[in-house]
ModelCIF file with pLDDT and N, C-alpha, C, O atoms, coordinates in Angstrom:
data_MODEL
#
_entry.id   MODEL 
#
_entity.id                         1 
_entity.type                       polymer 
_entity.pdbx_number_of_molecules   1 
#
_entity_poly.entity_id                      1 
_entity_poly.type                           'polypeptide(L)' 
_entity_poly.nstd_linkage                   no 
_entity_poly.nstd_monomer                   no 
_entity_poly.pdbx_seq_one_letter_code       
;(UNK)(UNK)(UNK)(UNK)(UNK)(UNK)(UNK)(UNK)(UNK)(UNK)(UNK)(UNK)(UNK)(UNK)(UNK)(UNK)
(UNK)(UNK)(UNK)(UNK)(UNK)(UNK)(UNK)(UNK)(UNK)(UNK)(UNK)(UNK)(UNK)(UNK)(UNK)(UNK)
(UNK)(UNK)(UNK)(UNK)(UNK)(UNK)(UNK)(UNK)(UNK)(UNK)(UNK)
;
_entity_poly.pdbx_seq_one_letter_code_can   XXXXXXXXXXXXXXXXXXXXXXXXXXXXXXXXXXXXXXXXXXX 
_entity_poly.pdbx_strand_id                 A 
#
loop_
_entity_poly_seq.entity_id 
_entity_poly_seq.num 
_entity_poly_seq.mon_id 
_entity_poly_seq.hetero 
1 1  UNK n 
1 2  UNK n 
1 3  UNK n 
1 4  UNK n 
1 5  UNK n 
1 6  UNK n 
1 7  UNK n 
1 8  UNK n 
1 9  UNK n 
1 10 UNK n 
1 11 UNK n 
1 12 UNK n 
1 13 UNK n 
1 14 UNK n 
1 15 UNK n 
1 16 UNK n 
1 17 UNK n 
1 18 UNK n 
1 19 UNK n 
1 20 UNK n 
1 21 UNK n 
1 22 UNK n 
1 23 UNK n 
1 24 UNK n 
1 25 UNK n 
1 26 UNK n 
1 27 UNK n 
1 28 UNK n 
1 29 UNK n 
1 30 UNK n 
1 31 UNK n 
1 32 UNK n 
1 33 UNK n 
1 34 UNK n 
1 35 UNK n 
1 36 UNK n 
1 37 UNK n 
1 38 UNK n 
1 39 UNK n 
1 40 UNK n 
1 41 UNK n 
1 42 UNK n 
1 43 UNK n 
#
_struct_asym.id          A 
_struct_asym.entity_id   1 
#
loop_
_ma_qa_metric.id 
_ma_qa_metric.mode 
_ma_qa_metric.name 
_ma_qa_metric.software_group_id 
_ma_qa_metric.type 
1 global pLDDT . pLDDT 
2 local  pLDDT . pLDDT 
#
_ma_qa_metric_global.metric_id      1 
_ma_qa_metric_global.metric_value   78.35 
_ma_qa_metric_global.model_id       1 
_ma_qa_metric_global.ordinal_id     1 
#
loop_
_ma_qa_metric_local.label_asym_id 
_ma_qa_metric_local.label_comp_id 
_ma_qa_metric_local.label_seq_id 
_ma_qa_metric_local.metric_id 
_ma_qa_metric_local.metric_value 
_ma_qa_metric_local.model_id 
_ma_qa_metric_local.ordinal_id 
A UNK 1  2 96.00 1 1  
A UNK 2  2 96.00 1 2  
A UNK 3  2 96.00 1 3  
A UNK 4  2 95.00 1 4  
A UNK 5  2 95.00 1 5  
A UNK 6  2 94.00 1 6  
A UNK 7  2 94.00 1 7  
A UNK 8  2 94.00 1 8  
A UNK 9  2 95.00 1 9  
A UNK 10 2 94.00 1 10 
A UNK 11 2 95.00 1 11 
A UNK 12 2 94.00 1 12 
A UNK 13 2 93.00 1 13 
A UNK 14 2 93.00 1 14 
A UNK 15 2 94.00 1 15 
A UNK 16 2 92.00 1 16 
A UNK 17 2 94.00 1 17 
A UNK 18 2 94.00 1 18 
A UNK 19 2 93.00 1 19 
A UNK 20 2 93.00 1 20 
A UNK 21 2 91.00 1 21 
A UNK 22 2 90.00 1 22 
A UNK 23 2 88.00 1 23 
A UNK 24 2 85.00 1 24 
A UNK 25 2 80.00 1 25 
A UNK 26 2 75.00 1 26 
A UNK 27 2 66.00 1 27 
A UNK 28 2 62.00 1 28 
A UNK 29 2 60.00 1 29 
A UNK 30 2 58.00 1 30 
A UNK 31 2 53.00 1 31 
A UNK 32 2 54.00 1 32 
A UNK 33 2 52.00 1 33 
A UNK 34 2 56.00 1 34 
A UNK 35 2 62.00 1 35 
A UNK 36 2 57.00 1 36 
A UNK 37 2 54.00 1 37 
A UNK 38 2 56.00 1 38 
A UNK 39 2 57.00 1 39 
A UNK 40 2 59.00 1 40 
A UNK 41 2 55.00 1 41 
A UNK 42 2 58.00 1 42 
A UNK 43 2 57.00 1 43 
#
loop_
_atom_site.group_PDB 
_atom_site.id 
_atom_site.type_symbol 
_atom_site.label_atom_id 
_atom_site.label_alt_id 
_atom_site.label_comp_id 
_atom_site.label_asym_id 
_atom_site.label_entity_id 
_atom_site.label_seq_id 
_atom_site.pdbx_PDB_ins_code 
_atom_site.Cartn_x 
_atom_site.Cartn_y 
_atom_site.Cartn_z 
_atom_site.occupancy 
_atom_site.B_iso_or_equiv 
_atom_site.pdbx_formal_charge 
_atom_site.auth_seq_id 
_atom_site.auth_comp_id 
_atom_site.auth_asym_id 
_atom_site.auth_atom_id 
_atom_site.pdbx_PDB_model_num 
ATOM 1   N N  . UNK A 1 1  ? -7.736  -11.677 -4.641  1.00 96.00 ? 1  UNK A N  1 
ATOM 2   C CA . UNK A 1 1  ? -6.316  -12.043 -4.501  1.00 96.00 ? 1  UNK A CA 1 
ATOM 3   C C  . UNK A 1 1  ? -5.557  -11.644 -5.764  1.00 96.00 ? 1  UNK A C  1 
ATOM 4   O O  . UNK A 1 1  ? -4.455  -11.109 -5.647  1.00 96.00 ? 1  UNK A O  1 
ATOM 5   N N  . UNK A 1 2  ? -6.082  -11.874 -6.952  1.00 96.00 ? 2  UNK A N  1 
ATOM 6   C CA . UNK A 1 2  ? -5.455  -11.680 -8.194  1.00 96.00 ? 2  UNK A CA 1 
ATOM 7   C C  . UNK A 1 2  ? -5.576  -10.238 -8.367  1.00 96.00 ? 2  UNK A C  1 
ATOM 8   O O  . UNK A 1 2  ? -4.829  -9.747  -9.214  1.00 96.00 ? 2  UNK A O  1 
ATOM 9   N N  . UNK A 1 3  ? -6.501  -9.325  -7.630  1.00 96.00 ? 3  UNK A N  1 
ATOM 10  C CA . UNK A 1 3  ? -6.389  -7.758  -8.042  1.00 96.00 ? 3  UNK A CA 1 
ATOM 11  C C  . UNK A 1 3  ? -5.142  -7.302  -7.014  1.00 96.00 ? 3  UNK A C  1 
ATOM 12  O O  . UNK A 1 3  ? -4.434  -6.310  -7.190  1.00 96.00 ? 3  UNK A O  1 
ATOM 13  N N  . UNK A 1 4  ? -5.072  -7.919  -6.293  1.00 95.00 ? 4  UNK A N  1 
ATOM 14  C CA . UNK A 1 4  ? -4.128  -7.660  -5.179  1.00 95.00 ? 4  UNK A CA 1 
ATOM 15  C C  . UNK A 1 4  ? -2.511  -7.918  -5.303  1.00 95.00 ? 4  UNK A C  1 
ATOM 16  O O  . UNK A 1 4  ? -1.558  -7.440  -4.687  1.00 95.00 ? 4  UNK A O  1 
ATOM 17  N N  . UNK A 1 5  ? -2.605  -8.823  -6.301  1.00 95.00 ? 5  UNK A N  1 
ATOM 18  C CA . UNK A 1 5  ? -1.256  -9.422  -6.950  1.00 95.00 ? 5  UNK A CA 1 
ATOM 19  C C  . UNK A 1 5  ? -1.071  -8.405  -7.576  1.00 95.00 ? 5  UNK A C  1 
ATOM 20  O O  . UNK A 1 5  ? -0.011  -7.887  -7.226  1.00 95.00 ? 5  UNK A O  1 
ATOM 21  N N  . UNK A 1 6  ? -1.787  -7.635  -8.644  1.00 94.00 ? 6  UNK A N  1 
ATOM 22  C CA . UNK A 1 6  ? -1.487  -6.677  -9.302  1.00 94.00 ? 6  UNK A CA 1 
ATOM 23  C C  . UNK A 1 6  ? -1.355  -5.467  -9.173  1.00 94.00 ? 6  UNK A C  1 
ATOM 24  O O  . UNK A 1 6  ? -1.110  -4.669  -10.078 1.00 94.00 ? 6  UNK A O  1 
ATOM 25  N N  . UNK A 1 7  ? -1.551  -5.166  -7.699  1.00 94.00 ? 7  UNK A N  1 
ATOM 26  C CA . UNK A 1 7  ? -1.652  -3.840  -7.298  1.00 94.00 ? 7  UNK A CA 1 
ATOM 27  C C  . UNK A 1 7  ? -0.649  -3.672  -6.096  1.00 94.00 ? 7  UNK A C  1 
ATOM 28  O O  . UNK A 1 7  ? -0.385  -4.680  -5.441  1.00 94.00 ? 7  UNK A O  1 
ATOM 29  N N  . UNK A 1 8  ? -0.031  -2.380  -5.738  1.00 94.00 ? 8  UNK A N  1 
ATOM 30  C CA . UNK A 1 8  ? 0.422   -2.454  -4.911  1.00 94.00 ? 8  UNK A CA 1 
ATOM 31  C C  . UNK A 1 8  ? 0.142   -1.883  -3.585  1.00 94.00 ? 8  UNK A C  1 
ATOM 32  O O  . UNK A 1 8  ? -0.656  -0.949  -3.518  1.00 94.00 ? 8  UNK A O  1 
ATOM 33  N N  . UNK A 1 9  ? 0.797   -2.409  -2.351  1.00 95.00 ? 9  UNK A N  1 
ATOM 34  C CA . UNK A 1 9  ? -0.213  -2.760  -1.133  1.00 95.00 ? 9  UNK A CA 1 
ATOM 35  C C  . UNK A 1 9  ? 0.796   -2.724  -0.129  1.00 95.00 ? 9  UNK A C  1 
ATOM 36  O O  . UNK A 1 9  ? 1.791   -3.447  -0.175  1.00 95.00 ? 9  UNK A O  1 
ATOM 37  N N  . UNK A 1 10 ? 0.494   -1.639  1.069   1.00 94.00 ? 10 UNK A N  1 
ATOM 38  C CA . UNK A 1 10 ? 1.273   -1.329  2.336   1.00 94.00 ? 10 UNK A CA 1 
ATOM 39  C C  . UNK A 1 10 ? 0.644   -1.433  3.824   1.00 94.00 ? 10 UNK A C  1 
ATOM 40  O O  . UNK A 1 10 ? 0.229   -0.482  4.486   1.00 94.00 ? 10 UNK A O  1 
ATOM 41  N N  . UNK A 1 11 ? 0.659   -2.461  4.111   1.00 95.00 ? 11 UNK A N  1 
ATOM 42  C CA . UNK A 1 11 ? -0.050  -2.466  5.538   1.00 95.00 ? 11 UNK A CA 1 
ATOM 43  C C  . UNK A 1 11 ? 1.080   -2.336  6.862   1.00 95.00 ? 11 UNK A C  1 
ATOM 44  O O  . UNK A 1 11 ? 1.865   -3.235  7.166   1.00 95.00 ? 11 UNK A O  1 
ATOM 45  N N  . UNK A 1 12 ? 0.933   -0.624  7.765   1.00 94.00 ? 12 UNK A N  1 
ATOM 46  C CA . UNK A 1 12 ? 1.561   -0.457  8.653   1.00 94.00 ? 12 UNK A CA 1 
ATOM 47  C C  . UNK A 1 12 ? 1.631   -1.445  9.784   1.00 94.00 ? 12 UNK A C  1 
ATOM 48  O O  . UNK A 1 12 ? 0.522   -1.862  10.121  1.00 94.00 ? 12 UNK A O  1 
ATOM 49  N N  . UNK A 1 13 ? 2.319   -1.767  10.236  1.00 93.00 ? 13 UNK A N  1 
ATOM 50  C CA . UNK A 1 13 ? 2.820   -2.879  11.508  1.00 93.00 ? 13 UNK A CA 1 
ATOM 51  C C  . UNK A 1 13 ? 2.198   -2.838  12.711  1.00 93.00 ? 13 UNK A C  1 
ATOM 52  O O  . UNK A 1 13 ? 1.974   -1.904  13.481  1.00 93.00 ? 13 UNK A O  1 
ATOM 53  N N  . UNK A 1 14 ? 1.990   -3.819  12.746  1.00 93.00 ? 14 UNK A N  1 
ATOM 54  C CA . UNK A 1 14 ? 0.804   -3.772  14.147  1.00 93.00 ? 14 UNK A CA 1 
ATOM 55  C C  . UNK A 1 14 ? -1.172  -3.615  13.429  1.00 93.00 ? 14 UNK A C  1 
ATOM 56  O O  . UNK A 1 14 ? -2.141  -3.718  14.182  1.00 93.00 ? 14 UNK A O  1 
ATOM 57  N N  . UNK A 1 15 ? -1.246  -3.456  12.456  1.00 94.00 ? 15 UNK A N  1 
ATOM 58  C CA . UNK A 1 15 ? -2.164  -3.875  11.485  1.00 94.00 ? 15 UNK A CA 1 
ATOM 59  C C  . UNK A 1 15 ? -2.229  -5.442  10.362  1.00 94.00 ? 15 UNK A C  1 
ATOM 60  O O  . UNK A 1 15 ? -1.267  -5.844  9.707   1.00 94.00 ? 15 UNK A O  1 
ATOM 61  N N  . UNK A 1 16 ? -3.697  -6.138  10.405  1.00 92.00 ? 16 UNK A N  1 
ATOM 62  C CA . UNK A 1 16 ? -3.408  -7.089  9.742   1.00 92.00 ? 16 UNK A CA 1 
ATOM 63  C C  . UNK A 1 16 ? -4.504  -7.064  8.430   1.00 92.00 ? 16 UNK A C  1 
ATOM 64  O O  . UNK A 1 16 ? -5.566  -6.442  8.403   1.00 92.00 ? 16 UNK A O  1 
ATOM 65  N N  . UNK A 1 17 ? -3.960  -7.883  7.403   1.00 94.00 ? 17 UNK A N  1 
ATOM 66  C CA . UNK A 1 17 ? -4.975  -7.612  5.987   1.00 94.00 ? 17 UNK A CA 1 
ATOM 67  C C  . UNK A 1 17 ? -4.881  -9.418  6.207   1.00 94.00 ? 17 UNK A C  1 
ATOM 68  O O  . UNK A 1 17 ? -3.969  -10.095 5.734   1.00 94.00 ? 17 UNK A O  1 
ATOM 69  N N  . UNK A 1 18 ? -5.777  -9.847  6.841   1.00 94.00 ? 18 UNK A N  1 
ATOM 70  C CA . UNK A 1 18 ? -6.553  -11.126 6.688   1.00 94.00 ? 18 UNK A CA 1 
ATOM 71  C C  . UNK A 1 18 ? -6.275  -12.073 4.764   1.00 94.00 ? 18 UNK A C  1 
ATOM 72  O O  . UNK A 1 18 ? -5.938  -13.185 4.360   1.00 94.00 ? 18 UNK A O  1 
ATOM 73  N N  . UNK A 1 19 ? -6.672  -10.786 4.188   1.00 93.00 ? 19 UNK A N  1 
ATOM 74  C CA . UNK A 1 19 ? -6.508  -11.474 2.518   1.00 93.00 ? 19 UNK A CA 1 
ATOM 75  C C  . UNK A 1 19 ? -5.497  -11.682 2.372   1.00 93.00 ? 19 UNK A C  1 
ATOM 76  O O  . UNK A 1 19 ? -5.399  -12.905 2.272   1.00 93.00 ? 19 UNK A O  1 
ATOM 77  N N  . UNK A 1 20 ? -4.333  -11.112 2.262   1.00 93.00 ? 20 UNK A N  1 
ATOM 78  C CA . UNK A 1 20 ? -2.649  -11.206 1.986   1.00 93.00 ? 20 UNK A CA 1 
ATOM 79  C C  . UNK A 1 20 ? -2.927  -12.177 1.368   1.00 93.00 ? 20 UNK A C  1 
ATOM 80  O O  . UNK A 1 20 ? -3.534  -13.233 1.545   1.00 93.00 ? 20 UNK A O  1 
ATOM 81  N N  . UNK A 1 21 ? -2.048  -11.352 0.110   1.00 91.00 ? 21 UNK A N  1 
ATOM 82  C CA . UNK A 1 21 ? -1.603  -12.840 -0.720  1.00 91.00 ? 21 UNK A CA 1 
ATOM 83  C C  . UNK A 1 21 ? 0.532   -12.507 -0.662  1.00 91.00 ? 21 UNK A C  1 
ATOM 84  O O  . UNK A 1 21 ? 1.165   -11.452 -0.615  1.00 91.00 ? 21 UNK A O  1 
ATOM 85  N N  . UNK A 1 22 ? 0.924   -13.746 -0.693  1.00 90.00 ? 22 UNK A N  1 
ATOM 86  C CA . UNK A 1 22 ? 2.560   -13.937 -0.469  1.00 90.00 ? 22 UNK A CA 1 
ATOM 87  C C  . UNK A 1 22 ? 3.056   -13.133 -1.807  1.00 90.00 ? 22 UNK A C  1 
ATOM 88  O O  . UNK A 1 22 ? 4.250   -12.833 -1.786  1.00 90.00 ? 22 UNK A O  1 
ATOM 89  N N  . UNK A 1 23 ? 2.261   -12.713 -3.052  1.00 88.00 ? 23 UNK A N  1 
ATOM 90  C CA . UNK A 1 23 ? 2.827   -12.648 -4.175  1.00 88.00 ? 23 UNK A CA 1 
ATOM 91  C C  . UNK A 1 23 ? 2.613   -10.699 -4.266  1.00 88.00 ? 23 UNK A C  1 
ATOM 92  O O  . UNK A 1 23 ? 2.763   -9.873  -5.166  1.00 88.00 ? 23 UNK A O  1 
ATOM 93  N N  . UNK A 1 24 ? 2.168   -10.626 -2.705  1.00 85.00 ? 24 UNK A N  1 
ATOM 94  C CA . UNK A 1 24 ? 1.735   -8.786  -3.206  1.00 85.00 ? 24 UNK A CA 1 
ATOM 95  C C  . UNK A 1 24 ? 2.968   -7.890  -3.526  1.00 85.00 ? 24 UNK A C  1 
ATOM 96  O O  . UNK A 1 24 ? 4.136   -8.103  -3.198  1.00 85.00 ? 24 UNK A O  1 
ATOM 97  N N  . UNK A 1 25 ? 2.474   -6.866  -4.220  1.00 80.00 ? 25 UNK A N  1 
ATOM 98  C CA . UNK A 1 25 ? 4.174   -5.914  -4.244  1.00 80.00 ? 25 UNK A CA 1 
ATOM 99  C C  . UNK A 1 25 ? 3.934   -5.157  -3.329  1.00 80.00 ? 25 UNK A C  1 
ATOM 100 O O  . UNK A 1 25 ? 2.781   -5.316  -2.927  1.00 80.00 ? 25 UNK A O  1 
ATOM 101 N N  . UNK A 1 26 ? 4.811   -3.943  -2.483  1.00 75.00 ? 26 UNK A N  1 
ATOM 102 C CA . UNK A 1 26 ? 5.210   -3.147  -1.515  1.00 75.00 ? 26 UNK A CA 1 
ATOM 103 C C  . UNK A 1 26 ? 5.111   -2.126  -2.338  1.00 75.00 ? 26 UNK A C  1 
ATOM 104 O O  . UNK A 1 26 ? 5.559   -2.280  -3.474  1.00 75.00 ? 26 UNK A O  1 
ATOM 105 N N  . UNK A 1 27 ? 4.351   -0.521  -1.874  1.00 66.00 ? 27 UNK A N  1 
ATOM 106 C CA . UNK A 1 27 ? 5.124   0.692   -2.835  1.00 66.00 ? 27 UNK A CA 1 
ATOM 107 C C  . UNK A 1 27 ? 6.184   0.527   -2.229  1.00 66.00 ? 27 UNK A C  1 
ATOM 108 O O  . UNK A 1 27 ? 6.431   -0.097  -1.197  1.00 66.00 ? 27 UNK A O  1 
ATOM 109 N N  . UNK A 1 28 ? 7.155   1.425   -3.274  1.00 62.00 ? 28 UNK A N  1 
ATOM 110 C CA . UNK A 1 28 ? 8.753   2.122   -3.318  1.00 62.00 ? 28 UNK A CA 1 
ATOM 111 C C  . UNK A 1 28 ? 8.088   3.466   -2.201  1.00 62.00 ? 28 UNK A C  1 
ATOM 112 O O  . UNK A 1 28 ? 7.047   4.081   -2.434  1.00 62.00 ? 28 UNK A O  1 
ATOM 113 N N  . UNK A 1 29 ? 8.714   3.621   -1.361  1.00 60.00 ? 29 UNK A N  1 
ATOM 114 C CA . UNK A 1 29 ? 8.641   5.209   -0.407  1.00 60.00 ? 29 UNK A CA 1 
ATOM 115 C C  . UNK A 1 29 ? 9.076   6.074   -1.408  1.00 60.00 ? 29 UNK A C  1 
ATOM 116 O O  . UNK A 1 29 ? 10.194  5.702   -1.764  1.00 60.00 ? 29 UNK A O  1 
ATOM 117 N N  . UNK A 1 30 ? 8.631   7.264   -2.159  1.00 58.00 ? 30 UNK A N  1 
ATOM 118 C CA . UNK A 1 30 ? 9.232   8.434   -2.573  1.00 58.00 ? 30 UNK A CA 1 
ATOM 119 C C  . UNK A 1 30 ? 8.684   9.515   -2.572  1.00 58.00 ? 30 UNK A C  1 
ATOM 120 O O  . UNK A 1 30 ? 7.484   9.545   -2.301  1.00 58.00 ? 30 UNK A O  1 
ATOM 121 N N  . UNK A 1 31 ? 9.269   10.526  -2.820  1.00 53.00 ? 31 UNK A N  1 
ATOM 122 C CA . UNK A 1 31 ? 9.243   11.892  -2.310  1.00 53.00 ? 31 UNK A CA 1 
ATOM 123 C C  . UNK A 1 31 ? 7.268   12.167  -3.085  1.00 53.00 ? 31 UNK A C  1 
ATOM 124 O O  . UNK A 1 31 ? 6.284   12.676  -2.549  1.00 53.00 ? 31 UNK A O  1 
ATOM 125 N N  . UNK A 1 32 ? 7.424   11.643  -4.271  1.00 54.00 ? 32 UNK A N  1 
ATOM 126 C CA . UNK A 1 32 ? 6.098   11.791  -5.071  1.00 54.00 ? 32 UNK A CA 1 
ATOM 127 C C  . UNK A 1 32 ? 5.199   11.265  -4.131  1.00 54.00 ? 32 UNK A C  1 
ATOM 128 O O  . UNK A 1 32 ? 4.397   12.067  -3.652  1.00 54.00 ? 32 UNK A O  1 
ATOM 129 N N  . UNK A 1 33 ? 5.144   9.908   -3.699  1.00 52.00 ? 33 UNK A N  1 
ATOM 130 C CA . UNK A 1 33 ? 4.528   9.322   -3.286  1.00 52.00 ? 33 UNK A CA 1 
ATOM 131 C C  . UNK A 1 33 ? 4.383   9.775   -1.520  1.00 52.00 ? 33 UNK A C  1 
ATOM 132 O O  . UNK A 1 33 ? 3.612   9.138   -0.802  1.00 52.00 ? 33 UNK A O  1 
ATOM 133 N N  . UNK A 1 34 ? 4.881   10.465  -1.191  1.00 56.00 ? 34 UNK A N  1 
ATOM 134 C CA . UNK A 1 34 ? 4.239   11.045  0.441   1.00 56.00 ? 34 UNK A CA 1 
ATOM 135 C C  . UNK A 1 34 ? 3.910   12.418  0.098   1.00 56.00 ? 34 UNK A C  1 
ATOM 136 O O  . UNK A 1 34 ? 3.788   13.238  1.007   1.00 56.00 ? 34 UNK A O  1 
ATOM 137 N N  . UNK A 1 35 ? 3.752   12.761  -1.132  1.00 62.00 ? 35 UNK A N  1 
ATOM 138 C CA . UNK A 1 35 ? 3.469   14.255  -1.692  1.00 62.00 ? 35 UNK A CA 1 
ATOM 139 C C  . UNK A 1 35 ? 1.562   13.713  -1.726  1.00 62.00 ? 35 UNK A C  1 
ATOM 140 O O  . UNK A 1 35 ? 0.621   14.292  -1.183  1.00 62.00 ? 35 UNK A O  1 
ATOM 141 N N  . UNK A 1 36 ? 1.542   12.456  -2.552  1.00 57.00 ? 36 UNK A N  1 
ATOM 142 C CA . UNK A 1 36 ? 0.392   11.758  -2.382  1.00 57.00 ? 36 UNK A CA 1 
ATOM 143 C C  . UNK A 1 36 ? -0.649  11.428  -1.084  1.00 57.00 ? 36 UNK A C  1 
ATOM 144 O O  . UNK A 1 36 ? -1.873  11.295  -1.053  1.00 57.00 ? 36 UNK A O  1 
ATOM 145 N N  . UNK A 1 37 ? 0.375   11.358  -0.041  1.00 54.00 ? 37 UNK A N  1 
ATOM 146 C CA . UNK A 1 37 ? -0.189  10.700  0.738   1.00 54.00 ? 37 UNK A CA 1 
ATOM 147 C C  . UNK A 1 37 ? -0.828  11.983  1.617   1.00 54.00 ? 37 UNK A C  1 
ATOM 148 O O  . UNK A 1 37 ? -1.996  12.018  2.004   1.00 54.00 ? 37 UNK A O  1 
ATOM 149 N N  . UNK A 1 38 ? 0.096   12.947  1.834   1.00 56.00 ? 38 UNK A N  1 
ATOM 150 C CA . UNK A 1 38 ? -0.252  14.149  1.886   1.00 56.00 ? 38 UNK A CA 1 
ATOM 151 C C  . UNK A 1 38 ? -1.872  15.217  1.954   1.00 56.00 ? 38 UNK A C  1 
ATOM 152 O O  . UNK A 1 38 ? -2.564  15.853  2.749   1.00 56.00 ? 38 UNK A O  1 
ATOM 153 N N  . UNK A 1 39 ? -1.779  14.772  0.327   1.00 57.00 ? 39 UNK A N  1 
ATOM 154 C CA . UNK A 1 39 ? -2.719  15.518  0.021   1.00 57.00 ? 39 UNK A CA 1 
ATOM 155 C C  . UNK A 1 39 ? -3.747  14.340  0.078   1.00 57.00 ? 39 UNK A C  1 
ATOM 156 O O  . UNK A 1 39 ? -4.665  15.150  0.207   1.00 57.00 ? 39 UNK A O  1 
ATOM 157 N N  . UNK A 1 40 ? -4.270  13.373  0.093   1.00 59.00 ? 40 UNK A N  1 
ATOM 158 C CA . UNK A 1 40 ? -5.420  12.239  0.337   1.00 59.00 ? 40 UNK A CA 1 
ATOM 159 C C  . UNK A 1 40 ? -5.885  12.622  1.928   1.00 59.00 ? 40 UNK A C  1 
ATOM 160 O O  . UNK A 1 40 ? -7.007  12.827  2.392   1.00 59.00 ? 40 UNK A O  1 
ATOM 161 N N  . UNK A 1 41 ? -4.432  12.632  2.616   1.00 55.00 ? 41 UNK A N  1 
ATOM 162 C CA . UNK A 1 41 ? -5.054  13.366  3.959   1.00 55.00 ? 41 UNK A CA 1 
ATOM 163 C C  . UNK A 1 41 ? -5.648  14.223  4.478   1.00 55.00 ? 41 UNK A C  1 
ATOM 164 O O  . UNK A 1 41 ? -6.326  14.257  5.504   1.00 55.00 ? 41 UNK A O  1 
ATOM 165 N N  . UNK A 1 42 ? -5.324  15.114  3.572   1.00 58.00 ? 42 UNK A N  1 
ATOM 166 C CA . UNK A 1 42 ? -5.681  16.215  3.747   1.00 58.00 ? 42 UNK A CA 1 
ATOM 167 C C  . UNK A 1 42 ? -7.311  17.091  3.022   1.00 58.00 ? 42 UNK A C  1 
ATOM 168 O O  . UNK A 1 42 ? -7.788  18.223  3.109   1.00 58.00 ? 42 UNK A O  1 
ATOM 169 N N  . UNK A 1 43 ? -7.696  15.832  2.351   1.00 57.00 ? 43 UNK A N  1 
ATOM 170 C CA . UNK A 1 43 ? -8.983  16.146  1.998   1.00 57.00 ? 43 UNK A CA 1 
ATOM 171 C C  . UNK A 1 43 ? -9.634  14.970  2.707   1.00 57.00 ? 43 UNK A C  1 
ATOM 172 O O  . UNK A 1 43 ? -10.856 14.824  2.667   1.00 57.00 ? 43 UNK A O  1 
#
């Protein structure tokens, strides 16, 4: 829970993360960050 507080954490809708803690942060959507997501996919 406490690594989870500190990290940040996106679970798409209609998916559930059982652990959730109320105190998690959300990423920011940005251009870097689906440049990321991108390439994770893609390997």
């Amino acid at each position: 829970t406490k690594l989870r507080e500190e990290a940040y954490i996106d679970v798409k809708e209609g998916y559930t993360d059982s652990g959730a803690s109320p105190n998690e942060t959300k990423p920011v959507e940005t251009a870097a960050a689906k440049e990321t997501d991108a390439k994770n996919l893609k390997k």
